[in-house]
N, C-alpha and C. Protein backbone atom coordinates (compact mmCIF):
# COMPACT_ATOMS: atom_id res chain seq x y z
N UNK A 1 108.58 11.61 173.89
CA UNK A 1 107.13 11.62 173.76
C UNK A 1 106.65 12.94 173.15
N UNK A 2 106.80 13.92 174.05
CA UNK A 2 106.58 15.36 173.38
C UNK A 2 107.13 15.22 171.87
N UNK A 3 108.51 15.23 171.31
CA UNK A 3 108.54 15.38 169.93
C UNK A 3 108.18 14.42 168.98
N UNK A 4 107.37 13.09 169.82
CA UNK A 4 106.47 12.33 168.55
C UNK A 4 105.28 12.83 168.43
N UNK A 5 105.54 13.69 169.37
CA UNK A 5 103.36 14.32 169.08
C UNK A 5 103.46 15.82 168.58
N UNK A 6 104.84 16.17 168.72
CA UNK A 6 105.15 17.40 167.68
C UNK A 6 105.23 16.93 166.28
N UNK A 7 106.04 15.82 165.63
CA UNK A 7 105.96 15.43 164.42
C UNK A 7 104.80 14.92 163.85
N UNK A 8 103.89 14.16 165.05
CA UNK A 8 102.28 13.41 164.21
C UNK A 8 101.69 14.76 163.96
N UNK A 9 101.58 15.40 164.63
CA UNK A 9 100.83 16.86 164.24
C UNK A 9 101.32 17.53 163.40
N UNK A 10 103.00 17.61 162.95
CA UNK A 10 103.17 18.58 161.86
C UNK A 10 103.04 17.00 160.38
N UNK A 11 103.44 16.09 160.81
CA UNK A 11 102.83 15.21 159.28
C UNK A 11 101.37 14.97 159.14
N UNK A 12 100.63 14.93 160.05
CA UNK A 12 99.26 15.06 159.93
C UNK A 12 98.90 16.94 158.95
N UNK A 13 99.61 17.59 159.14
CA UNK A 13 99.42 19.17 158.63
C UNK A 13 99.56 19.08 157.36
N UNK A 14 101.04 18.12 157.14
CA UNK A 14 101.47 18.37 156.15
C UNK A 14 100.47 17.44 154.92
N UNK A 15 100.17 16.24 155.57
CA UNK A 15 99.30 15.39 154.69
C UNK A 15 98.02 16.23 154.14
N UNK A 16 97.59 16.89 155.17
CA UNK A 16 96.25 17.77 154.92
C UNK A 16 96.71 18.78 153.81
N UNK A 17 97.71 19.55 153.83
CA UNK A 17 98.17 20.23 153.31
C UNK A 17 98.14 19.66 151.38
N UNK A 18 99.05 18.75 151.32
CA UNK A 18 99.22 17.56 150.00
C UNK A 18 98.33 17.49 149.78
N UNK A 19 97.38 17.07 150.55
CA UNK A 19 95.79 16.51 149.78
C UNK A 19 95.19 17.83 149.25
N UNK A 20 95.55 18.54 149.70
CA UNK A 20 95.04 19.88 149.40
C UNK A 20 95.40 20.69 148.02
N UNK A 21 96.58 20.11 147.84
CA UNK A 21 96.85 20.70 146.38
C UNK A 21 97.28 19.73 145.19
N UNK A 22 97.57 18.41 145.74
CA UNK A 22 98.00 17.23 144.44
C UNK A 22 96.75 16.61 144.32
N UNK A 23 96.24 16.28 143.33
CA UNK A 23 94.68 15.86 142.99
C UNK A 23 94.79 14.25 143.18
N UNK A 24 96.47 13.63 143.18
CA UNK A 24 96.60 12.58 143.32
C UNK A 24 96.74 11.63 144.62
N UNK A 25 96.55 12.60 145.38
CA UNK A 25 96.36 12.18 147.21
C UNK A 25 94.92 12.54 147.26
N UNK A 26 94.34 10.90 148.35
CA UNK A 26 93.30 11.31 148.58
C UNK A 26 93.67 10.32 150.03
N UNK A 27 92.82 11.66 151.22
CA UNK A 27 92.83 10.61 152.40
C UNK A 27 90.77 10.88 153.13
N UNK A 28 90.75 9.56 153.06
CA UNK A 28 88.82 9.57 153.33
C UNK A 28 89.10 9.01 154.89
N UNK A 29 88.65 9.79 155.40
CA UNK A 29 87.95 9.73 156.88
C UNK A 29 87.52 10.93 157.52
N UNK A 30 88.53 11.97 157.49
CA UNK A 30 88.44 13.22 158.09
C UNK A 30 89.34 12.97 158.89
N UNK A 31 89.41 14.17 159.99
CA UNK A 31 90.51 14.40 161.13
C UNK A 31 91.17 13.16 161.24
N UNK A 32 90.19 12.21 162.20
CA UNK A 32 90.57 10.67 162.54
C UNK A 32 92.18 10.06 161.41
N UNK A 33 91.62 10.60 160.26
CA UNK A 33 92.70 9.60 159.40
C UNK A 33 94.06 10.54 159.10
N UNK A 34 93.80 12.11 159.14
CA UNK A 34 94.81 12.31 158.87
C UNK A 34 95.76 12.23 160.75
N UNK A 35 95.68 12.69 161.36
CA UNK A 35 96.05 12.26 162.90
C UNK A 35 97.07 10.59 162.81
N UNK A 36 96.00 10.04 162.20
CA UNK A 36 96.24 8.44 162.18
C UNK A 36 97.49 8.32 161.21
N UNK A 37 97.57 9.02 160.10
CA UNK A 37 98.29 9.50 159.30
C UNK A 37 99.41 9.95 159.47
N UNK A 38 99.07 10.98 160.06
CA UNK A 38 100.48 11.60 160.84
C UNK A 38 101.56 10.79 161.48
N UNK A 39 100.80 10.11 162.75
CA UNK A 39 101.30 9.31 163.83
C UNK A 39 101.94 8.05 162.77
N UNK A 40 101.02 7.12 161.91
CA UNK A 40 101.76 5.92 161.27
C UNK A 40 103.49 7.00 160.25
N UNK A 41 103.63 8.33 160.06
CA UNK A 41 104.13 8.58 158.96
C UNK A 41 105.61 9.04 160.44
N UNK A 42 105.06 9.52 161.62
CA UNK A 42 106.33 9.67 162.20
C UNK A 42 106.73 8.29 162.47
N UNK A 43 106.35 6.96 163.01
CA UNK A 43 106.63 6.03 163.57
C UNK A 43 107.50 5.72 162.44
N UNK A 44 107.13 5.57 161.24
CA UNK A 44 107.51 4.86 159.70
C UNK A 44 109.02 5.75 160.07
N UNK A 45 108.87 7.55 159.64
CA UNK A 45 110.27 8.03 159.89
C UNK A 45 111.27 7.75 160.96
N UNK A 46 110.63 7.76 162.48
CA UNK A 46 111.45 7.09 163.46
C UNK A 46 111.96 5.68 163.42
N UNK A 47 111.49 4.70 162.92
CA UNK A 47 111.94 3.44 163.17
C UNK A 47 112.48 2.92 161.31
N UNK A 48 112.02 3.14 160.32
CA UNK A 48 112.32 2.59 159.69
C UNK A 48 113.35 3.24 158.73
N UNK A 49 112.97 4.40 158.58
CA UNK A 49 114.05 5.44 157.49
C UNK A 49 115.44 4.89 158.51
N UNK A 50 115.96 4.90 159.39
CA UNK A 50 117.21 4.52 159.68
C UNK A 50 117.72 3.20 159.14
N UNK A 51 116.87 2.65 159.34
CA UNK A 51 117.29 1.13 158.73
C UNK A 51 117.45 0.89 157.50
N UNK A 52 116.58 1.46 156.37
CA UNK A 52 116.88 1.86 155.05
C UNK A 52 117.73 2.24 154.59
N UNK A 53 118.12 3.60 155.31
CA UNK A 53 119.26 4.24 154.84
C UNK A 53 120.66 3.63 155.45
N UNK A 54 121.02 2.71 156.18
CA UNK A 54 121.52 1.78 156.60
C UNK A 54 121.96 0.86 155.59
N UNK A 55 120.60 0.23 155.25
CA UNK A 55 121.15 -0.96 153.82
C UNK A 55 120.96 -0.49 152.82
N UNK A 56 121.02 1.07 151.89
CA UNK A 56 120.92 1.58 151.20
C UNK A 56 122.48 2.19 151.01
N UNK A 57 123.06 2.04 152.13
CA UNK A 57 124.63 2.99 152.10
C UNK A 57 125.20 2.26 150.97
N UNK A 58 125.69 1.32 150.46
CA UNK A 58 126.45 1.26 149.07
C UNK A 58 125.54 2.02 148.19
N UNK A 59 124.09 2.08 147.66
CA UNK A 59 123.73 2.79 146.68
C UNK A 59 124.03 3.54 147.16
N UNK A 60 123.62 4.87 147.95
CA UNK A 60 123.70 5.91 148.37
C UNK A 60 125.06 6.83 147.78
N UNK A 61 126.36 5.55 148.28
CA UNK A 61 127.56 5.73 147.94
C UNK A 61 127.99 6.08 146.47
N UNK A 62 127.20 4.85 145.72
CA UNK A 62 127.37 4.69 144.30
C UNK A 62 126.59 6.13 143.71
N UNK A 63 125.55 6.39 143.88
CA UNK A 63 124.81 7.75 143.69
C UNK A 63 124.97 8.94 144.09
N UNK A 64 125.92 8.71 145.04
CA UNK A 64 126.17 9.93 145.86
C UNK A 64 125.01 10.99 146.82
N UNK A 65 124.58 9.58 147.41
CA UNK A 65 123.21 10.47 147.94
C UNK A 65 122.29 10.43 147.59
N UNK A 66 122.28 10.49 146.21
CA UNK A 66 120.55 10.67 145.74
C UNK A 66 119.57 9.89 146.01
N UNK A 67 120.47 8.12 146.40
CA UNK A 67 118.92 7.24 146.77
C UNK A 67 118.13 7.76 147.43
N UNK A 68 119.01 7.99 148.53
CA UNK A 68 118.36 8.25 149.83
C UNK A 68 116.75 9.26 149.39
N UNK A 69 116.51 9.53 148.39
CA UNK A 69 115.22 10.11 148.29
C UNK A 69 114.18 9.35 148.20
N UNK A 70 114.46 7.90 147.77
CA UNK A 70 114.08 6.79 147.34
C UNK A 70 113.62 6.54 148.62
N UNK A 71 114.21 6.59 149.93
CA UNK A 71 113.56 5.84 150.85
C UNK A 71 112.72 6.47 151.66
N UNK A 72 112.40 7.65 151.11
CA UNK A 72 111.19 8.65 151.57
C UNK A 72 110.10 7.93 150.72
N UNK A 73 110.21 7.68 149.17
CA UNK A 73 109.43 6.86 148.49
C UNK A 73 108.79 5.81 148.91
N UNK A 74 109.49 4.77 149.42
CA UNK A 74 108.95 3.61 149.66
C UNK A 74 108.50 3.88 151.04
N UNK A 75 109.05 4.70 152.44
CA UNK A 75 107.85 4.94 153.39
C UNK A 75 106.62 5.33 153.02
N UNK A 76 106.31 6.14 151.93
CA UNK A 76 105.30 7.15 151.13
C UNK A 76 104.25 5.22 151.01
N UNK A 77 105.01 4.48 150.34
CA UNK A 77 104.37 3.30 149.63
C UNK A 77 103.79 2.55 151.09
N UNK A 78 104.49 2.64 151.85
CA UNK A 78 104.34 1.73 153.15
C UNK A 78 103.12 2.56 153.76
N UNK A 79 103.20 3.97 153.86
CA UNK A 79 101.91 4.42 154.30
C UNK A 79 101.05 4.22 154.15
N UNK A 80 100.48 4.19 152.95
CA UNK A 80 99.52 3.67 151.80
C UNK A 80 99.09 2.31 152.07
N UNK A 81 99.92 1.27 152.72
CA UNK A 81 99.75 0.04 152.33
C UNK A 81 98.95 0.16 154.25
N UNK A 82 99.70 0.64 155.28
CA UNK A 82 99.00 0.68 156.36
C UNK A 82 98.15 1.21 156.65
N UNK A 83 97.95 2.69 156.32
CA UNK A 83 96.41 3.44 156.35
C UNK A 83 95.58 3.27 155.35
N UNK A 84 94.38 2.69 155.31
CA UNK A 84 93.21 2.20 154.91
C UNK A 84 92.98 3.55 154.33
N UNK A 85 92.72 4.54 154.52
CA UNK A 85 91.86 5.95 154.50
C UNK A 85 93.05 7.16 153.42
N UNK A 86 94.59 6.83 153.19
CA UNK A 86 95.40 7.40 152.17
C UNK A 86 95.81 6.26 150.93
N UNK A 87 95.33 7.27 149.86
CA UNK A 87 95.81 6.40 149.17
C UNK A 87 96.84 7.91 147.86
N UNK A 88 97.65 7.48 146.82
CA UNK A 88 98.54 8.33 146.17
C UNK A 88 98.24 7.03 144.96
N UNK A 89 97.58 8.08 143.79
CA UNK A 89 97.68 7.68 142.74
C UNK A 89 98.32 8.62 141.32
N UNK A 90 98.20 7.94 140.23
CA UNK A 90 98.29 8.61 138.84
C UNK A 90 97.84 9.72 138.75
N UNK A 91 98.00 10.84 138.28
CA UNK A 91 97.45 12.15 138.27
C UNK A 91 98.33 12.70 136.96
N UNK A 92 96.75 14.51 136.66
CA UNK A 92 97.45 14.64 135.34
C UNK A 92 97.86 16.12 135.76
N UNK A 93 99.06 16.66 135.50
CA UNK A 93 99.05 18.03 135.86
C UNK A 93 98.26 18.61 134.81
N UNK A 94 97.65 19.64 135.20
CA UNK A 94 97.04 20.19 134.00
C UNK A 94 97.95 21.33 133.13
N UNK A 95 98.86 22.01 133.77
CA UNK A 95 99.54 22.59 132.89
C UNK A 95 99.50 24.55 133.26
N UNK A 96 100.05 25.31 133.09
CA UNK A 96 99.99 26.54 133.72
C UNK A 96 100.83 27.54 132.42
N UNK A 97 100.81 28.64 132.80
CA UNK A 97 101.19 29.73 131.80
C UNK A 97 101.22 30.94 132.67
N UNK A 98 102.66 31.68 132.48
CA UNK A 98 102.80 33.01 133.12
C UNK A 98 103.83 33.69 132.67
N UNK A 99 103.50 34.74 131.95
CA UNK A 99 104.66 35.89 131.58
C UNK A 99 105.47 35.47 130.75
N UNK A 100 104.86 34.35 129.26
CA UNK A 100 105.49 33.65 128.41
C UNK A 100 106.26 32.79 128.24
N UNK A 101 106.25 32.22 130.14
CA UNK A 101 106.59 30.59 130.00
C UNK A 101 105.32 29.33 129.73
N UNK A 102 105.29 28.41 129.34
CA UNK A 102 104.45 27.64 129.17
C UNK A 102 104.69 26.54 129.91
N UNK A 103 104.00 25.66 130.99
CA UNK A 103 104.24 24.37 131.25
C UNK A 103 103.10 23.66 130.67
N UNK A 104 103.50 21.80 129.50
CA UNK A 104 102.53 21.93 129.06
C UNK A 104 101.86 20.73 130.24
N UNK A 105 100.38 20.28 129.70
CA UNK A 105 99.79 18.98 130.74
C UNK A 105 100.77 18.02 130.60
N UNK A 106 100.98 17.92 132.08
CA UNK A 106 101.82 16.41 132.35
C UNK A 106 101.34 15.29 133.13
N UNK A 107 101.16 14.11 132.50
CA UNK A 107 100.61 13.09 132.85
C UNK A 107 101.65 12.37 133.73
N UNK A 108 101.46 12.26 134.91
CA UNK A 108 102.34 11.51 136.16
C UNK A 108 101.55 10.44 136.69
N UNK A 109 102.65 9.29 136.54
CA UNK A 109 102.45 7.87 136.94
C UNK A 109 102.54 7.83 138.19
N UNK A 110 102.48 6.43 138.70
CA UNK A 110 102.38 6.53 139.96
C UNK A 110 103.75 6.62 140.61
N UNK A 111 105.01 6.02 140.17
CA UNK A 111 106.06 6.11 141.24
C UNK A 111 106.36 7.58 141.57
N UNK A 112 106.21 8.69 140.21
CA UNK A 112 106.79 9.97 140.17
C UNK A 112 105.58 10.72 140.78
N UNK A 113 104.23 10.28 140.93
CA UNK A 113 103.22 10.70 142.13
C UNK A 113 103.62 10.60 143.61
N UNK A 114 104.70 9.18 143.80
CA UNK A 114 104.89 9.53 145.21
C UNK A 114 106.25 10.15 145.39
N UNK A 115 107.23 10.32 144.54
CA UNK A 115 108.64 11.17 144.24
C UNK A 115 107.69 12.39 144.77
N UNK A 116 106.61 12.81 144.00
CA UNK A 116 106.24 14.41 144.62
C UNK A 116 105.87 14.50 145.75
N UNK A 117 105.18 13.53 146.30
CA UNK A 117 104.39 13.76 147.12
C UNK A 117 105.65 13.79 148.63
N UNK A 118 106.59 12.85 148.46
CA UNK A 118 107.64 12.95 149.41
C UNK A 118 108.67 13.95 149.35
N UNK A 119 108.49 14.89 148.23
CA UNK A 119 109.14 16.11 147.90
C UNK A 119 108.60 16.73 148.49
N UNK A 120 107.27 17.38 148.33
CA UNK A 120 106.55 18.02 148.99
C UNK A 120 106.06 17.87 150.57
N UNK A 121 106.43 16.55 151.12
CA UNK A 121 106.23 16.55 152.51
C UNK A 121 107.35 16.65 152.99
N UNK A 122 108.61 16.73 152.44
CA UNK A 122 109.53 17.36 153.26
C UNK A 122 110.08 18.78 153.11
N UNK A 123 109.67 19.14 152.18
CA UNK A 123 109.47 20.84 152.09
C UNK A 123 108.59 21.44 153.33
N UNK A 124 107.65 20.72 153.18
CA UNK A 124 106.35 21.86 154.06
C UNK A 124 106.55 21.38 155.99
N UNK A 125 107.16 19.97 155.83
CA UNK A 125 107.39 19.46 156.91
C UNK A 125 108.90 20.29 157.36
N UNK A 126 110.14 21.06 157.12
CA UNK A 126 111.36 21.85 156.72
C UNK A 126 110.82 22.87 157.56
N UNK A 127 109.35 23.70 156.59
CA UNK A 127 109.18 24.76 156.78
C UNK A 127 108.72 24.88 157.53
N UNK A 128 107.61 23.80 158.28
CA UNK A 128 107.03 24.16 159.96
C UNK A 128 107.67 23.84 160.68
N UNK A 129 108.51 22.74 160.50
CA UNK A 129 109.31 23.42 161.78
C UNK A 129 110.56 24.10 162.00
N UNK A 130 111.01 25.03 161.09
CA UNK A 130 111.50 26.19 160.66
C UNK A 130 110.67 27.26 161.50
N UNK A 131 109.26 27.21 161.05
CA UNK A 131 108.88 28.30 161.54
C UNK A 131 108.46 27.94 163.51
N UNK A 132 108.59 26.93 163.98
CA UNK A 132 108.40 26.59 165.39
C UNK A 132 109.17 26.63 166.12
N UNK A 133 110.50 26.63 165.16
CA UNK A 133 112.12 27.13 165.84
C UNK A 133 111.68 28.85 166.21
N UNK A 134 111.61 29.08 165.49
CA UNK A 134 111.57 30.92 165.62
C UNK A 134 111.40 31.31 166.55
């Protein structure tokens, strides 16, 4: 019990967090939805990522691992489809410049919108509780 209400609170952080810097997450309610958010995104990781990665083991095998990123993806899709209030769309990076590197605008579709977005929630999700170990 305690560490499902440690994880709804650090994926609820982390969602707040995403929305906060990918222009292509948007979650409308306030607190209520990201909470709600959180809680549907640990249940999704507790019960279903096992089972995925389960009937994913021949790809996994064949890829050597890499699916398995894939099934952060399609929880990402499943979220979306259960919370009313998140949604992950198309977005354009706009593009950046520093010390004579150039990145130029990159236009991202939707599957590689939620590739980031499940990149980025397990980075920031890594790092808090990295830093709660301490």
């Amino acid at each position: 019990m305690k560490s499902i209400l440690r994880n709804t609170l650090i994926n609820a952080l982390t969602l707040f967090l995403i929305a906060q810097v990918i222009s292509g997450v948007n979650v409308n309610g306030g607190f209520t939805t990201y909470l709600f958010g959180g809680f549907a995104l640990s249940l999704l990781f507790l019960f279903l990522k096992p089972i995925l990665n389960i009937i994913a083991i021949p790809l996994n095998i064949i890829t050597l691992g890499m699916f398995s990123v894939l099934t952060n993806v399609i929880i990402f899709y499943l979220l979306t489809l259960f919370v009313q209030g998140i949604t992950i769309t198309e977005f354009t990076y706009p593009g950046a410049s520093y010390a004579g590197f150039i990145v130029p605008k990159v236009f991202i579709n939707g599957f590689f919108a939620f590739l980031i977005v499940s990149f980025f929630q397990s980075l920031i999700f890594s790092f808090i509780s990295w830093v709660m170990r301490k």
